[in-house]
C-alpha atoms as a PDB file:
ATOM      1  CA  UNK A   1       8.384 -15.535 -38.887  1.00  0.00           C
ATOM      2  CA  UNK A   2      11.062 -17.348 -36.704  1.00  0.00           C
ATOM      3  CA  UNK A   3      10.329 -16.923 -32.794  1.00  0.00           C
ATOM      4  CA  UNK A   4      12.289 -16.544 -29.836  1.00  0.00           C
ATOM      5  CA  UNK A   5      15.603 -14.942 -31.698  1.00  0.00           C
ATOM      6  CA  UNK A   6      18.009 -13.882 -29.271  1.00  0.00           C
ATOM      7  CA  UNK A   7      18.229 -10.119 -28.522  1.00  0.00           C
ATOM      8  CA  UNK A   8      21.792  -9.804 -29.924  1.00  0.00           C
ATOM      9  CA  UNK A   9      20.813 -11.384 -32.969  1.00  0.00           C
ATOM     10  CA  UNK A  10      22.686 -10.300 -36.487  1.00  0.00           C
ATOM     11  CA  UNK A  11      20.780 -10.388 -39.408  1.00  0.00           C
ATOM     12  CA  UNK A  12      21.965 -11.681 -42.829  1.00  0.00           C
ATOM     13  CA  UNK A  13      20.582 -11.030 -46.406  1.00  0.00           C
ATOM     14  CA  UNK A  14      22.284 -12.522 -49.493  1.00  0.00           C
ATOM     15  CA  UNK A  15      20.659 -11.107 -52.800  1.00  0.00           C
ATOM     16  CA  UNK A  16      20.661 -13.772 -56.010  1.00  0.00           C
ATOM     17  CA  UNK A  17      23.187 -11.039 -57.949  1.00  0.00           C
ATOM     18  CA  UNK A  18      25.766  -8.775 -56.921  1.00  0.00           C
ATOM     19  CA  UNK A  19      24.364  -5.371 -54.948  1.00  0.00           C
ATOM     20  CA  UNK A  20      26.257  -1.892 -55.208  1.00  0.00           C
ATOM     21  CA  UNK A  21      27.088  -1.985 -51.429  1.00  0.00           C
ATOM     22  CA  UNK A  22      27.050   2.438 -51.984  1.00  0.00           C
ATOM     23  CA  UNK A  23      23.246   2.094 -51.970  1.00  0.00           C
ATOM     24  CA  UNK A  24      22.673   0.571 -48.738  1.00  0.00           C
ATOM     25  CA  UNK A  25      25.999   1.025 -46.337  1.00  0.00           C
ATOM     26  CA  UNK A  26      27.517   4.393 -45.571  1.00  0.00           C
ATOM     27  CA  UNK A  27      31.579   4.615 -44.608  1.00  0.00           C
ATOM     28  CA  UNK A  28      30.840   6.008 -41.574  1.00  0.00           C
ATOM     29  CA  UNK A  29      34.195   5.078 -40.082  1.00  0.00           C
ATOM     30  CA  UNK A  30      35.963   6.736 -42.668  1.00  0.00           C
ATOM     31  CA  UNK A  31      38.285   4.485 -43.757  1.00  0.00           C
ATOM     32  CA  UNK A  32      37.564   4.494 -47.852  1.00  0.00           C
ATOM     33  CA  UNK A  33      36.355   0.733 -47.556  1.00  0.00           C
ATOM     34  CA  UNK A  34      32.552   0.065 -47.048  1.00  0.00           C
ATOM     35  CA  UNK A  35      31.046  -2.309 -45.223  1.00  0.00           C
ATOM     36  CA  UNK A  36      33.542  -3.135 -43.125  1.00  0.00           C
ATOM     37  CA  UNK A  37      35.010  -2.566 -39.044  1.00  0.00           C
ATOM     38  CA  UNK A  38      38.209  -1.197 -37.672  1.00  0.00           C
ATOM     39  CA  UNK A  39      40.245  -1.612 -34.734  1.00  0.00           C
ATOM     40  CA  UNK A  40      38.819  -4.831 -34.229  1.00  0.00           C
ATOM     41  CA  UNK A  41      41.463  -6.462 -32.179  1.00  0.00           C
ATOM     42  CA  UNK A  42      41.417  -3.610 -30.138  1.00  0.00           C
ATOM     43  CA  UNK A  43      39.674  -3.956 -26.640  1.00  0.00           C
ATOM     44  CA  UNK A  44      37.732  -0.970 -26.908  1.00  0.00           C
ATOM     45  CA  UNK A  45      36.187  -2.007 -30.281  1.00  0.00           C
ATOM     46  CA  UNK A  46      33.069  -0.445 -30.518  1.00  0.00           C
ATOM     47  CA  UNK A  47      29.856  -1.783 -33.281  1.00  0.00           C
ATOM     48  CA  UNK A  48      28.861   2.024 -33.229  1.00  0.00           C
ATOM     49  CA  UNK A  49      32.302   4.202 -33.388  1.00  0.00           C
ATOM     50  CA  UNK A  50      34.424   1.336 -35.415  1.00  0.00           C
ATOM     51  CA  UNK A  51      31.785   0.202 -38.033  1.00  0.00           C
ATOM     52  CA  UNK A  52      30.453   1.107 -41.327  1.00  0.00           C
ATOM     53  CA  UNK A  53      26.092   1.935 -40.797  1.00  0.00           C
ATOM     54  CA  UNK A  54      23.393   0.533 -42.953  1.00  0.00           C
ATOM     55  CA  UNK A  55      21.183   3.348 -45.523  1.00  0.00           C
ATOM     56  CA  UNK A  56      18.276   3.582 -43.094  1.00  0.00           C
ATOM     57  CA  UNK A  57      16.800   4.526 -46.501  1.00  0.00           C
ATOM     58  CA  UNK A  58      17.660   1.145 -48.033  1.00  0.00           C
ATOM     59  CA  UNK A  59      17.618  -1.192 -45.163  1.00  0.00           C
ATOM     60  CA  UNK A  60      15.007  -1.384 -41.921  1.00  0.00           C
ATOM     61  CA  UNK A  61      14.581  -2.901 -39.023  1.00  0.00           C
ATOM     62  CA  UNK A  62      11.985  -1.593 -36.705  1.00  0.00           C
ATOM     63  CA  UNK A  63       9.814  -2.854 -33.947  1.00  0.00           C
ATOM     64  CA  UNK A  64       6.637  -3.820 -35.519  1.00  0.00           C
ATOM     65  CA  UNK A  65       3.751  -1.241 -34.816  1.00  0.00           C
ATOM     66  CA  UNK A  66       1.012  -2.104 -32.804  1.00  0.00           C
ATOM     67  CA  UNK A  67      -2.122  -0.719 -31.568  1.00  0.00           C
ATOM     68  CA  UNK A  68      -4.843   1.600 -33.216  1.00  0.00           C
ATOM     69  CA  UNK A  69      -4.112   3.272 -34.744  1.00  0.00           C
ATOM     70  CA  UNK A  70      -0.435   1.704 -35.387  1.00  0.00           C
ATOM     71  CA  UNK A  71       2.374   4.527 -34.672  1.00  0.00           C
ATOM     72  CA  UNK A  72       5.003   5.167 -37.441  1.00  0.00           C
ATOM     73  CA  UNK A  73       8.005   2.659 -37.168  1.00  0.00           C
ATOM     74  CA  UNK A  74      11.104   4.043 -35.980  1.00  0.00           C
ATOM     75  CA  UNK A  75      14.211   2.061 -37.767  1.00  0.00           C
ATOM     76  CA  UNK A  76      16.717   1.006 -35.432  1.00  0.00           C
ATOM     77  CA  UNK A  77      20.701   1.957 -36.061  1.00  0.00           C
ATOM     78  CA  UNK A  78      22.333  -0.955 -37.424  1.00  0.00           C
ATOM     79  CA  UNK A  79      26.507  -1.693 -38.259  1.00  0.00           C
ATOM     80  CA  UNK A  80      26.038  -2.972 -41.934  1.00  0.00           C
ATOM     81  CA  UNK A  81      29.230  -5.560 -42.684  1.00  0.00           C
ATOM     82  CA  UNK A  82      29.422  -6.579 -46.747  1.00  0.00           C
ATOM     83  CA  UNK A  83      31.241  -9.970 -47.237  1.00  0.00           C
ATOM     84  CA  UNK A  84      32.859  -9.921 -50.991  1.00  0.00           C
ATOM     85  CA  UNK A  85      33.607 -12.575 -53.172  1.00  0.00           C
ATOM     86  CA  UNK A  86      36.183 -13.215 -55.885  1.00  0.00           C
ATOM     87  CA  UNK A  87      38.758 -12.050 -56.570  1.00  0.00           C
ATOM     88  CA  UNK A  88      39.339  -8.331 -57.679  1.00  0.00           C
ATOM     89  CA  UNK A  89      40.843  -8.667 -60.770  1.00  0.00           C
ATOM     90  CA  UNK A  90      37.434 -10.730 -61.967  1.00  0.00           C
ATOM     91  CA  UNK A  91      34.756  -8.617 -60.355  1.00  0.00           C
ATOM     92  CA  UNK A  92      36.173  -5.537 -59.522  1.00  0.00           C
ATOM     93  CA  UNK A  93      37.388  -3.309 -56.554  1.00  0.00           C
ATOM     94  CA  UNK A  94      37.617  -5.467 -53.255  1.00  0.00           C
ATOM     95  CA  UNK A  95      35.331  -8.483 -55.317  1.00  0.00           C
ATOM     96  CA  UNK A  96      31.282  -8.810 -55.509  1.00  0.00           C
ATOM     97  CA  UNK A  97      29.084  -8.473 -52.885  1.00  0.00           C
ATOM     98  CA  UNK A  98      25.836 -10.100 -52.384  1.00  0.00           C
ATOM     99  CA  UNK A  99      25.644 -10.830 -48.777  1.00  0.00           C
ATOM    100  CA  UNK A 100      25.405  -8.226 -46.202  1.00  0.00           C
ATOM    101  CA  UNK A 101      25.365  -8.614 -42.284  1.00  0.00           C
ATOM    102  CA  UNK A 102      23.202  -6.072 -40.153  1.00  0.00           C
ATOM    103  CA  UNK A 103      24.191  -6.153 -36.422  1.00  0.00           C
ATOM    104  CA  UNK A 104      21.728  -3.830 -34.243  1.00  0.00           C
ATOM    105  CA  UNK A 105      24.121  -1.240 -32.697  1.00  0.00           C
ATOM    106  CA  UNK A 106      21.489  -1.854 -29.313  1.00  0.00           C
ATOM    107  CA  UNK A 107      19.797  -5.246 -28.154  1.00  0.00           C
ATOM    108  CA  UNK A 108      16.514  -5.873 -29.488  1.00  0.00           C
ATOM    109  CA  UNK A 109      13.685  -6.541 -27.337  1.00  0.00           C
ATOM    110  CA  UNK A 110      13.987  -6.271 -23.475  1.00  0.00           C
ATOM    111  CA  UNK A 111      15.265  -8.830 -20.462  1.00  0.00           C
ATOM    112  CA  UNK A 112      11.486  -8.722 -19.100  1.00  0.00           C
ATOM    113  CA  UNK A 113       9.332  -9.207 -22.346  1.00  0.00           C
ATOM    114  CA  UNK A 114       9.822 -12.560 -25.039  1.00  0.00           C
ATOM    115  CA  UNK A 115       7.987 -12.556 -27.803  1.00  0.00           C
ATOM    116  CA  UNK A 116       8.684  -8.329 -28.877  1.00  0.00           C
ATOM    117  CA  UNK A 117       7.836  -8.396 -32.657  1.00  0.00           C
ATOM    118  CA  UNK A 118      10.015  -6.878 -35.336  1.00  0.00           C
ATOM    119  CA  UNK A 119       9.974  -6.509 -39.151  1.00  0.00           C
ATOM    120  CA  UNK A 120      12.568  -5.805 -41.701  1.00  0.00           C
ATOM    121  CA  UNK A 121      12.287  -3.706 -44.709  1.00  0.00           C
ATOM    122  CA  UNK A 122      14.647  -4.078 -47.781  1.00  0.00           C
ATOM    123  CA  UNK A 123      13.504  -1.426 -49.713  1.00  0.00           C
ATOM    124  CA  UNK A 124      13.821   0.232 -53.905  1.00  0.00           C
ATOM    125  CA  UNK A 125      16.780   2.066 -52.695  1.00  0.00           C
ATOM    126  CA  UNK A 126      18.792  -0.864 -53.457  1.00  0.00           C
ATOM    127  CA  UNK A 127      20.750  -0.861 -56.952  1.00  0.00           C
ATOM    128  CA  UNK A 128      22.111  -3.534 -58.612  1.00  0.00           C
ATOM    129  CA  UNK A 129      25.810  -3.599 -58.946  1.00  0.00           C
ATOM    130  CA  UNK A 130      25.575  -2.179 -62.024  1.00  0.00           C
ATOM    131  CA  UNK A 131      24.825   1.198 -59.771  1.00  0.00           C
ATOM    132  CA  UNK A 132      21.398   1.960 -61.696  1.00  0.00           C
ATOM    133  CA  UNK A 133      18.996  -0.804 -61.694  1.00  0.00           C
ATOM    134  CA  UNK A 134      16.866  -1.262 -58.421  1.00  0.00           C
ATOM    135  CA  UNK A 135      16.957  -4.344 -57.169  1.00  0.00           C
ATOM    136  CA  UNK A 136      13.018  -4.723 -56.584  1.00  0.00           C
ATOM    137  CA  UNK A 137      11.988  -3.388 -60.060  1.00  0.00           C
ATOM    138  CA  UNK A 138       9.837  -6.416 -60.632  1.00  0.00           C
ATOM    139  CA  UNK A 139       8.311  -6.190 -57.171  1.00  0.00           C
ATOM    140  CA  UNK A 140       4.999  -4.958 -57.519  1.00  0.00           C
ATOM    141  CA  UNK A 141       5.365  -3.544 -53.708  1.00  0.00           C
ATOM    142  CA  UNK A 142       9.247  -2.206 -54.531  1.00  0.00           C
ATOM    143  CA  UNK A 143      10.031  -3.785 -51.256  1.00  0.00           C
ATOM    144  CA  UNK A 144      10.950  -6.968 -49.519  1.00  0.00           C
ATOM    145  CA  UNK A 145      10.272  -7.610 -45.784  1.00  0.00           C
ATOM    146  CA  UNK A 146       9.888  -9.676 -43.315  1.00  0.00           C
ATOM    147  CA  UNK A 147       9.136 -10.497 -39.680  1.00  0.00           C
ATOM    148  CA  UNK A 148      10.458 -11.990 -36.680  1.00  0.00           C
ATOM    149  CA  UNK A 149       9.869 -12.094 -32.560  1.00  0.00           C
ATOM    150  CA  UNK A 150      12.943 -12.050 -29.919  1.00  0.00           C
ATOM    151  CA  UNK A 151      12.945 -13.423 -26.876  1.00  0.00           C
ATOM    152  CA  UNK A 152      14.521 -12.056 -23.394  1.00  0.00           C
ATOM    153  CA  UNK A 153      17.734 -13.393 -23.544  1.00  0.00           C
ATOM    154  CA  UNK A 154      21.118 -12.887 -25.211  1.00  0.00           C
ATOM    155  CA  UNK A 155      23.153 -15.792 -26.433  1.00  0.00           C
ATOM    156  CA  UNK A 156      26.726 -15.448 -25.123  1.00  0.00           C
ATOM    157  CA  UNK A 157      27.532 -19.602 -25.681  1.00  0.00           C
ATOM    158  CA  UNK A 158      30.425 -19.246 -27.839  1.00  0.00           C
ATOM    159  CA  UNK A 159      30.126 -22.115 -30.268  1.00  0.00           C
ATOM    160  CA  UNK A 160      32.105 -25.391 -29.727  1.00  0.00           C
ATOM    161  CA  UNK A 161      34.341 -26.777 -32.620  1.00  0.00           C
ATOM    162  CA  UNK A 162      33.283 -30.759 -32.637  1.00  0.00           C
ATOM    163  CA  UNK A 163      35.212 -31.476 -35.732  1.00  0.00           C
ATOM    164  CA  UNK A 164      37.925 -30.422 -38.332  1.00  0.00           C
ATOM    165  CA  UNK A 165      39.012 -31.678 -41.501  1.00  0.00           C
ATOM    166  CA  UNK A 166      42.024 -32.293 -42.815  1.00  0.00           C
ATOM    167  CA  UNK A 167      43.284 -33.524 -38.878  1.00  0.00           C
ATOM    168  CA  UNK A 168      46.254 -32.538 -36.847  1.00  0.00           C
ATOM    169  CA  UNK A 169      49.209 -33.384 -38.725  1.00  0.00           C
ATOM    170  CA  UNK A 170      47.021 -34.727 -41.760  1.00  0.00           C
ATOM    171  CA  UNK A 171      48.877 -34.611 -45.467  1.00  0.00           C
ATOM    172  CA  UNK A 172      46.350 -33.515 -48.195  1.00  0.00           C
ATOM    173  CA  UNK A 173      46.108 -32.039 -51.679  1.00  0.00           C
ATOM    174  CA  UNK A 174      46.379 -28.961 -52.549  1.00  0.00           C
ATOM    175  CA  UNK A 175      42.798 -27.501 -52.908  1.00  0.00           C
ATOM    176  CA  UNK A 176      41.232 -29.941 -50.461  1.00  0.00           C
ATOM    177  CA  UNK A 177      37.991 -28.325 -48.695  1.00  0.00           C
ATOM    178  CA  UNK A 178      38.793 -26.927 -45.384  1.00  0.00           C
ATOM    179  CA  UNK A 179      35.431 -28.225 -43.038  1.00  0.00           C
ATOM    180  CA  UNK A 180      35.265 -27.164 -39.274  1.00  0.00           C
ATOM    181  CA  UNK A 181      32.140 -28.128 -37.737  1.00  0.00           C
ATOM    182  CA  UNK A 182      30.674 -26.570 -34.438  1.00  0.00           C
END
């Protein structure tokens, strides 16, 4: 239910167990690796042509319906990015995945209207990583959603680092956390 959400939003879901990325992310840029982009230090990198998409059948994000009678949704294109963790050797191919970044390939909302509601679907579609087991098999609805408003605007601040630890020229064990805060 969070307001105001800029237009060029991302949105980020991280599941309590590992998910079979196969069941909501297609290789659409062909490259054998899912959930991931290409070219992206190229100038011409493009969310559309150089990333992987999200399962419309797994994963939704539509403008939320209004008027009466409501009109069907209609799911918006998204890039779908999965962020793995561990190591290969201990979790398999490329590591575990249990969060996944959805990045609308088109702004949400428009420049003249704040306050354009959407919702987002995860839906049954969604397997475990053991490939079989849906992830909302205990959910009497089989789904999980939620929903949130944009405003007009995009956010183009890039962040500001205000801190980083270890310093400049700082001597520290091995192991130490790395911390950079912005």
């Amino acid at each position: 239910d969070q307001q105001n959400v800029a237009r060029n939003t991302k949105i980020t879901v991280t599941f309590a167990e590992p998910i079979d990325p196969r069941s909501l992310i297609t290789d659409s840029n062909t490259n054998n690796t899912l959930g991931d982009c290409i070219n992206t230090d190229r100038a011409n990198f493009s969310w559309e042509r150089d990333c992987d998409r999200a399962i419309l059948a797994a994963v939704q994000v539509y403008r939320t319906p209004t008027g009466t009678p409501p009109p069907a949704p209609a799911p918006i294109e998204l890039s779908a990015l999965a962020v793995r963790e561990g190591l290969p050797a201990q979790t398999g191919a490329g590591g575990e995945v249990r969060t996944f970044v959805f990045r609308p390939l088109a702004f949400l909302g428009d420049e003249n209207t704040a306050g354009v509601p959407y919702t987002v679907v995860l839906t049954n579609n969604i397997l475990k990583a053991d490939g079989r087991t849906r992830v909302f098999v205990n959910n009497r609805s089989g789904r999980y959603e939620w929903q949130f408003s944009v405003s007009n605007e995009l956010d183009i601040s890039a962040p500001r680092v205000e801190s980083v630890y270890p310093a400049a020229n700082q001597t520290i064990p091995r192991n130490s956390i790395i911390q950079i805060n912005f």
